[in-house]
Protein backbone atom coordinates (compact mmCIF):
# COMPACT_ATOMS: atom_id res chain seq x y z
CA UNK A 1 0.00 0.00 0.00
CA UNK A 2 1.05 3.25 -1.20
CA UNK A 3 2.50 5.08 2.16
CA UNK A 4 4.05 8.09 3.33
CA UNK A 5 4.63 10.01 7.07
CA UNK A 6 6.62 13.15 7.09
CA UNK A 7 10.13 12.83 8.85
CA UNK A 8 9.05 15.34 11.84
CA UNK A 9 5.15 14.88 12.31
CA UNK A 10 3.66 17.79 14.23
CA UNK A 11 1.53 17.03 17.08
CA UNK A 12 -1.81 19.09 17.67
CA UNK A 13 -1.49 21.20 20.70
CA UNK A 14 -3.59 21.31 23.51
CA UNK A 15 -6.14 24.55 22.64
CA UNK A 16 -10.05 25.08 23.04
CA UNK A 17 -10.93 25.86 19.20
CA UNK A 18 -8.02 24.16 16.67
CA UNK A 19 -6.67 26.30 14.69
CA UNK A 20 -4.27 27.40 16.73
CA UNK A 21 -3.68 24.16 17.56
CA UNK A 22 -2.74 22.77 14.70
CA UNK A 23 -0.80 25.74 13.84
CA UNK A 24 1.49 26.08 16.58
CA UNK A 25 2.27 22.20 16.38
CA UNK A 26 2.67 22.76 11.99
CA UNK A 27 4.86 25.22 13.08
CA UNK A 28 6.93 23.67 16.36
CA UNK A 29 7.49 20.24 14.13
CA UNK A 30 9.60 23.21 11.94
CA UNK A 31 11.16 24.59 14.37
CA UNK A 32 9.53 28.06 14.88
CA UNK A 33 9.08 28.34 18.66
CA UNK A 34 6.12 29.91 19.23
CA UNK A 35 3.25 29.05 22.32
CA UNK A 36 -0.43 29.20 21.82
CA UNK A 37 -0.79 32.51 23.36
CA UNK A 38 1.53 34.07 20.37
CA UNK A 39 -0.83 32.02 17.95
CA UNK A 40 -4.36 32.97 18.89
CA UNK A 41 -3.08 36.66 19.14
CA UNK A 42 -0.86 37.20 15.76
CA UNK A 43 -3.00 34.97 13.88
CA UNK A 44 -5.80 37.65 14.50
CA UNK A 45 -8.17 34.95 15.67
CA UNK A 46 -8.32 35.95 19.54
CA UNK A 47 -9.63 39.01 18.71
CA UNK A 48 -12.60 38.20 17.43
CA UNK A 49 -16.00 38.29 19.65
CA UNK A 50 -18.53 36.33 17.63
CA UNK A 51 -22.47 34.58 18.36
CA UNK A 52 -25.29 33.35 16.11
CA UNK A 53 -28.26 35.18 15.48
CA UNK A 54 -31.22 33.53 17.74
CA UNK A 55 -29.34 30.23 18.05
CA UNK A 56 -26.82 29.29 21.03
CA UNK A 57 -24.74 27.04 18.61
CA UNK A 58 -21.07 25.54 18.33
CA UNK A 59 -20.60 27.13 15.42
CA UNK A 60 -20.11 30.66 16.80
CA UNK A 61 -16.14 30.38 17.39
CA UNK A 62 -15.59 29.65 14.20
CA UNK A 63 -18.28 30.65 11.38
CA UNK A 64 -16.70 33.70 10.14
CA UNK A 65 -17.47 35.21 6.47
CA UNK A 66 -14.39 33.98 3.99
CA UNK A 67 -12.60 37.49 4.12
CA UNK A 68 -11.96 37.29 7.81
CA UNK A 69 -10.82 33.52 7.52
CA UNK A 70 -8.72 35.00 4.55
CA UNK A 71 -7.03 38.18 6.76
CA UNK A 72 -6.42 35.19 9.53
CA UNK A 73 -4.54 32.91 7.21
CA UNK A 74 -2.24 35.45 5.87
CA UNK A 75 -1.96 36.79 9.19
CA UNK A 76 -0.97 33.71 10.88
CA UNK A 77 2.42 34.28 8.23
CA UNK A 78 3.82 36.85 10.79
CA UNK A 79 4.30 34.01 12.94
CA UNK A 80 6.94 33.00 11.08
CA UNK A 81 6.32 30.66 7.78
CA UNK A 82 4.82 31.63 4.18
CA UNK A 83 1.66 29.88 3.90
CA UNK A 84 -0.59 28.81 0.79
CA UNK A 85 -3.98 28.34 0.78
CA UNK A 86 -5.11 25.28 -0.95
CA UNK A 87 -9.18 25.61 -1.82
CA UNK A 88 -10.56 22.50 -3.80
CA UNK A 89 -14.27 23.36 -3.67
CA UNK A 90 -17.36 22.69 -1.84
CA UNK A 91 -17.96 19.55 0.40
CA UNK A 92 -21.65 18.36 0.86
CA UNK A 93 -23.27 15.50 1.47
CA UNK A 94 -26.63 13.71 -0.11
CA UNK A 95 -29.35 12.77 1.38
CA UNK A 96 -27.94 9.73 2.34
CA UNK A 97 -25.21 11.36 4.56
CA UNK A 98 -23.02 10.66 1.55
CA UNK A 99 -20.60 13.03 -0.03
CA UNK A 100 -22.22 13.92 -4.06
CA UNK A 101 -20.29 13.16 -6.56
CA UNK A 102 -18.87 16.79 -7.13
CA UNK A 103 -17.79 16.82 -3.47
CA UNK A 104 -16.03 13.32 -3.40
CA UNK A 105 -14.58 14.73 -6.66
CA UNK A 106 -13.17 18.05 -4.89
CA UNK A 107 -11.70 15.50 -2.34
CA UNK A 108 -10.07 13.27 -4.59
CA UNK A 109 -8.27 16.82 -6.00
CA UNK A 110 -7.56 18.01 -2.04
CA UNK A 111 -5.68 14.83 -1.42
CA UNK A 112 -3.95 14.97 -4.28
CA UNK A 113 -2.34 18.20 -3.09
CA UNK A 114 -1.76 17.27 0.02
CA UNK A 115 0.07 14.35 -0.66
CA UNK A 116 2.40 16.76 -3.04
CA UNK A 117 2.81 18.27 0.54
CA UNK A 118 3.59 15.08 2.69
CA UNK A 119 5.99 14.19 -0.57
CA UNK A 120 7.54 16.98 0.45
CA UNK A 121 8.29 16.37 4.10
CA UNK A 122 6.17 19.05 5.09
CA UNK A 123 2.37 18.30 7.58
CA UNK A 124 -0.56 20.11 6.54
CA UNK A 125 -3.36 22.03 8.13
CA UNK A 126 -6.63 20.96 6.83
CA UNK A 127 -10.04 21.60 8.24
CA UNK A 128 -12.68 19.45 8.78
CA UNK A 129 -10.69 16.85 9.96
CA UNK A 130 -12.90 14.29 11.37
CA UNK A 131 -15.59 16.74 12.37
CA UNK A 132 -16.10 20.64 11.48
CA UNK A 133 -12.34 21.31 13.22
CA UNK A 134 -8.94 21.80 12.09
CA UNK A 135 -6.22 19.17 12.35
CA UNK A 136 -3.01 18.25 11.01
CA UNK A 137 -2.14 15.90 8.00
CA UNK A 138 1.36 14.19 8.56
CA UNK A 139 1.23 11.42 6.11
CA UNK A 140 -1.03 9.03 3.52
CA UNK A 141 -1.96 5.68 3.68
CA UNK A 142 -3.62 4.67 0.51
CA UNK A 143 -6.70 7.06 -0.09
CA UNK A 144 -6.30 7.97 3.98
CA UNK A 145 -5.01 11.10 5.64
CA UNK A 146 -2.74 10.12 8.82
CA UNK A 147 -3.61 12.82 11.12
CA UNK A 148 -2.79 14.44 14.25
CA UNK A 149 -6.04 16.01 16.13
CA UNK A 150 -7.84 17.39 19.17
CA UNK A 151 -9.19 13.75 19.78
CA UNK A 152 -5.86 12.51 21.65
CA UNK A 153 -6.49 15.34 23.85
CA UNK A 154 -10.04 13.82 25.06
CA UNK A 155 -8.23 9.99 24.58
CA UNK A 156 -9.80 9.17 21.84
CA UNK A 157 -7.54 7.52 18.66
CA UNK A 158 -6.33 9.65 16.10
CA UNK A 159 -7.18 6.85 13.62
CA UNK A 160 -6.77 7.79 9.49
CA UNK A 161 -9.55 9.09 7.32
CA UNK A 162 -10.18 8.43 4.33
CA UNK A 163 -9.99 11.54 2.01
CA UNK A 164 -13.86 11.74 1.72
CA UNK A 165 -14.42 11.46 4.99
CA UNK A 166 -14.12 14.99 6.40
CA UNK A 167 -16.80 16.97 7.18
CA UNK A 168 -15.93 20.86 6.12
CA UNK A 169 -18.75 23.25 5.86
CA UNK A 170 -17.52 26.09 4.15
CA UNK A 171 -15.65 24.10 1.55
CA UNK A 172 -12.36 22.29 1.80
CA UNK A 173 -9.83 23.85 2.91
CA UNK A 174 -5.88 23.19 3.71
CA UNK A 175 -2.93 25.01 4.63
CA UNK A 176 0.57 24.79 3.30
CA UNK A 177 3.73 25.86 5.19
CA UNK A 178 5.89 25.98 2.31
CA UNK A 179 9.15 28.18 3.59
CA UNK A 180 10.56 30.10 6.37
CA UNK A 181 9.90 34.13 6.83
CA UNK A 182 11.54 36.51 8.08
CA UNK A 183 9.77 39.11 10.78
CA UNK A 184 10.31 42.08 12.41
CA UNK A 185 9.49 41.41 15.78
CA UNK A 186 7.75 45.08 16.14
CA UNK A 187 6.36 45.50 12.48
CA UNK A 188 4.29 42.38 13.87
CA UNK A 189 3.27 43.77 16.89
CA UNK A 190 1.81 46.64 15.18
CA UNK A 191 0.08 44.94 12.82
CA UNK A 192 -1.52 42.10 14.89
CA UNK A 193 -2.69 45.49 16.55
CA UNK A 194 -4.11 46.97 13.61
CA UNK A 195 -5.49 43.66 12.80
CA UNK A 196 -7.19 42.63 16.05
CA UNK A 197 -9.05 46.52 16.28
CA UNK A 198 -10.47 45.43 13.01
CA UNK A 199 -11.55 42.05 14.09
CA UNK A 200 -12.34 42.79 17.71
CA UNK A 201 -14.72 45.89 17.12
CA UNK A 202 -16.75 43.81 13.92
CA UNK A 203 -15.22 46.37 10.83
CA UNK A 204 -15.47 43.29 8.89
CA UNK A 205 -17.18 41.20 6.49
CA UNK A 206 -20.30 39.01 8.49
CA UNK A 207 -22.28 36.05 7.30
CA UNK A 208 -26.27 37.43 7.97
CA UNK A 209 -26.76 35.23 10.94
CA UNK A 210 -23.99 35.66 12.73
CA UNK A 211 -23.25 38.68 14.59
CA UNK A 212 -19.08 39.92 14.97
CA UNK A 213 -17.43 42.13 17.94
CA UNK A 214 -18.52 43.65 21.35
CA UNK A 215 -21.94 43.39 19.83
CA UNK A 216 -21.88 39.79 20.01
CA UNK A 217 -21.56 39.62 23.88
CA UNK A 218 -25.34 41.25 23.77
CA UNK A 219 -26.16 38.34 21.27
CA UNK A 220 -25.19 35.83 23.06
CA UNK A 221 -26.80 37.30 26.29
CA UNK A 222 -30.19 37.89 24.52
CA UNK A 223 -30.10 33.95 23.56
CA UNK A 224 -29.00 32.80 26.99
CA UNK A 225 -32.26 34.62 28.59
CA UNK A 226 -34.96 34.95 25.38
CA UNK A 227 -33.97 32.44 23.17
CA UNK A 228 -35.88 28.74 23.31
CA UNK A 229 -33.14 26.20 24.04
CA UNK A 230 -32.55 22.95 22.57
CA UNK A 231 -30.50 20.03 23.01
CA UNK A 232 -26.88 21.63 21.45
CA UNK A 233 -27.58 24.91 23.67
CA UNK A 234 -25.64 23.49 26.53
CA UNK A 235 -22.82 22.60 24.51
CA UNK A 236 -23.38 25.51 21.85
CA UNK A 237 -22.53 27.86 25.08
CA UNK A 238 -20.08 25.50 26.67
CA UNK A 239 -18.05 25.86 23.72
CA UNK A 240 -18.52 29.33 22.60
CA UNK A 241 -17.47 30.51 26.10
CA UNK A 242 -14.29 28.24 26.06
CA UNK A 243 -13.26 29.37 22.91
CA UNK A 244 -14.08 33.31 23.77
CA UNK A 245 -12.33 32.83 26.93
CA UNK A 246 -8.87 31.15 25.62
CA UNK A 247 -9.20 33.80 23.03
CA UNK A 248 -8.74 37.08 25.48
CA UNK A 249 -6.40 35.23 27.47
CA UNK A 250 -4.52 35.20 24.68
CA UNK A 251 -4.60 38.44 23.86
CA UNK A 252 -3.96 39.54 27.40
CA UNK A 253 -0.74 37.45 27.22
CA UNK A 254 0.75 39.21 23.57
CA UNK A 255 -0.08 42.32 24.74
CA UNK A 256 2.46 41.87 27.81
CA UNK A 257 4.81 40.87 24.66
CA UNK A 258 4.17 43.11 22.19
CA UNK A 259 4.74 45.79 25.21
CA UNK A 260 8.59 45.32 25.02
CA UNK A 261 8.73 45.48 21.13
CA UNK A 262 6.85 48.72 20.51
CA UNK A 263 7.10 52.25 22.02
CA UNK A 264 3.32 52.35 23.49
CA UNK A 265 1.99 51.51 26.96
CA UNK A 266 -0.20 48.44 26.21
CA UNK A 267 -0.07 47.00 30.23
CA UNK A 268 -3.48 49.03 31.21
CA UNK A 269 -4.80 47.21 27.72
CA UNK A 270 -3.56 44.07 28.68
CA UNK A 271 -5.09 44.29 31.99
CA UNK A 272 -8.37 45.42 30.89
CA UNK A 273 -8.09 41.74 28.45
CA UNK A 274 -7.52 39.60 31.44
CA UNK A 275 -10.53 40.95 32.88
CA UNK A 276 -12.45 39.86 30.25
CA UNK A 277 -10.93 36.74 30.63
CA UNK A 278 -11.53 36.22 34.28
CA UNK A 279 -15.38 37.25 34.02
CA UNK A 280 -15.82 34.80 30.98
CA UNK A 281 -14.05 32.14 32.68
CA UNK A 282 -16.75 32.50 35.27
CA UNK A 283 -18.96 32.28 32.78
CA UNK A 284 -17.35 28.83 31.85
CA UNK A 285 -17.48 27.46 35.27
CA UNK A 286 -21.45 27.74 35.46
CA UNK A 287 -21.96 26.58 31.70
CA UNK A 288 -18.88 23.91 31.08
CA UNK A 289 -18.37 22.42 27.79
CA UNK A 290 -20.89 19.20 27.27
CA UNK A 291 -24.22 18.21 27.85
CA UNK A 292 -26.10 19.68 31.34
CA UNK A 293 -28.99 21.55 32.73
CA UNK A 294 -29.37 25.31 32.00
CA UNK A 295 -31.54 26.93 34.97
CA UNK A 296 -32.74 30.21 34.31
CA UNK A 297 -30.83 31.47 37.02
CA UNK A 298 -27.85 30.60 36.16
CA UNK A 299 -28.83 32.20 32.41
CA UNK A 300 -29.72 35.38 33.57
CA UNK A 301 -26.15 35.84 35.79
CA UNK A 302 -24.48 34.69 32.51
CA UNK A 303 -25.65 36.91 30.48
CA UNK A 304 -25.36 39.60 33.24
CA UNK A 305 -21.30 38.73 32.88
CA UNK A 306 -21.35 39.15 29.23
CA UNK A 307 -22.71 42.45 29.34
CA UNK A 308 -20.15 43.78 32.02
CA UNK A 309 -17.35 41.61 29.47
CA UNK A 310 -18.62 43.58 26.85
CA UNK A 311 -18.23 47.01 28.61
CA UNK A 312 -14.70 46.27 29.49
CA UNK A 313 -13.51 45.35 25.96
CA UNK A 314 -15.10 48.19 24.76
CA UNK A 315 -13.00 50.53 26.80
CA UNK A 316 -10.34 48.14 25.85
CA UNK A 317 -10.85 48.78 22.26
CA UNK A 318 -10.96 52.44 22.36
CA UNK A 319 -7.59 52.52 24.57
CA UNK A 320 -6.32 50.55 21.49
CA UNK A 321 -7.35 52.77 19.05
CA UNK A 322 -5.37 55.39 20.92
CA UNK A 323 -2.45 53.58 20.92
CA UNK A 324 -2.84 52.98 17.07
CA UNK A 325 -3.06 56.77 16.51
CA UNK A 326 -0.04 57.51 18.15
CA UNK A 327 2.64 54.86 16.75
């Protein structure tokens, strides 16, 4: 049988949503020490405040219009490593929960690619690997992707997948680390900030039933107290809130960094991000990620954190766009 593994194979690091996950361990398997703090924060991705329209639903951390994933992807190149996109077309399924024939088609062109890639020596980023998250791609087996994903993390086997067996809403999707880049340690810093006011107060694209930046928090807090719930609310906000709270930590944490690299006071920013942490990591504690009971207490003092989250970034935001004046 026709096989290949890469010489170094990345490992997926421990994160709540897996981008960044699978991008810091892509880019630690080449040698480009970065943690996940520096990768949720550069990449642009930690930034972002998003929640669906009328719907508590996983999908929130990462249904974002094609523009934004665009600005993240080319962002996540300041962390080191020119990156090409490789976009082979939708993926659906037929009524049958069976991929059509365009879609096992697109596949069959995908893994062609990528195994151009793993021929290469070089792992791959590829989402929808095995459900709707990203994961890594170190090697073929005959028409199977050898992967690395979030499932070791919850001890489950990282067994292979075939190539039509992803599920990638959105269309497929990979990401090639072709070569090494050279930075400027404080251009970065001043464009991750540039980036992140974009993405963190919403001045970007939106898909119609999502809602992006500080407005979201309201969203989200509307849907926790007015909405009807189902049976994926409990894990749609267990989720969401892990995701949104890993995300300002990480933000809190670069700003400490990109302190030192730029001539701007960024600690009182900083601070006001690890607030926003703290409150939405209380948040977590009374909502955890999985099935469970939502009391409307509990609800209403959620939502009551989200709004004062909300407030805080906002400030947080406008601090930033002080600092962006001035440098």
């Amino acid at each position: 049988m026709n096989e290949k593994i890469v010489n170094k194979p990345a490992e997926f690091k421990p994160s709540w949503f897996s981008y960044q996950g699978a991008v810091q361990g892509v880019l630690n398997s080449h040698g480009v020490e970065i943690g996940l703090a520096e990768a949720i924060a550069v990449s642009g991705y930690g930034w972002i405040t998003n929640a669906m329209k009328k719907h508590l639903c996983p999908s929130a951390p990462s249904a974002f219009h094609g523009d934004v994933w665009t600005s993240i992807y080319k962002a996540t190149e300041n962390l080191g490593y020119k990156i090409e996109v490789i976009k082979s077309g939708i993926f659906e399924w037929d009524p049958n929960h069976k991929p059509t024939p365009e879609s096992s088609k697109n596949a069959e062109k995908q893994y062609q690619a990528v195994k151009k890639e793993i021929d290469s020596d070089r792992p791959v980023v590829m989402w929808g690997i095995p459900i709707p998250e990203y994961g890594i791609v170190n090697g073929y087996r005959g028409e199977e992707y050898i992967v690395s994903t979030y499932r070791k993390l919850i001890n489950q086997p990282d067994t292979p997948i075939h190539y039509t067996g992803l599920m990638a809403p959105g269309g497929l999707c990979a990401l090639k680390f072709t070569k090494p880049r050279k930075t400027d340690p404080k251009q970065v810093a001043i464009e991750t900030l540039r980036l992140g006011y974009k993405l963190g107060t919403g001045d970007a694209p939106q898909i119609p039933e999502y809602v992006l930046g500080p407005e979201a928090y309201d969203t989200l807090a509307e849907n926790l107290t007015d909405e009807t719930l189902d049976e994926n609310s409990h894990h749609g906000t267990g989720y969401t809130l892990a995701c949104l709270m890993e995300g300002k930590w990480a933000i809190s944490e670069y700003l400490k960094q990109a302190n030192q690299q730029i001539d701007a006071n960024l600690v009182d920013i900083s601070t006001q991000y690890n607030e926003v942490y703290q409150i939405i990591n209380k948040c977590h504690e009374i909502f955890p990620l999985g099935p469970g009971e939502m009391p409307e207490k509990q609800r209403h003092i959620t939502a009551d954190y989200l709004r004062q989250a909300k407030r805080i970034e906002v400030d947080a935001l406008e601090d930033l766009r002080r600092v962006l004046e001035a440098i």
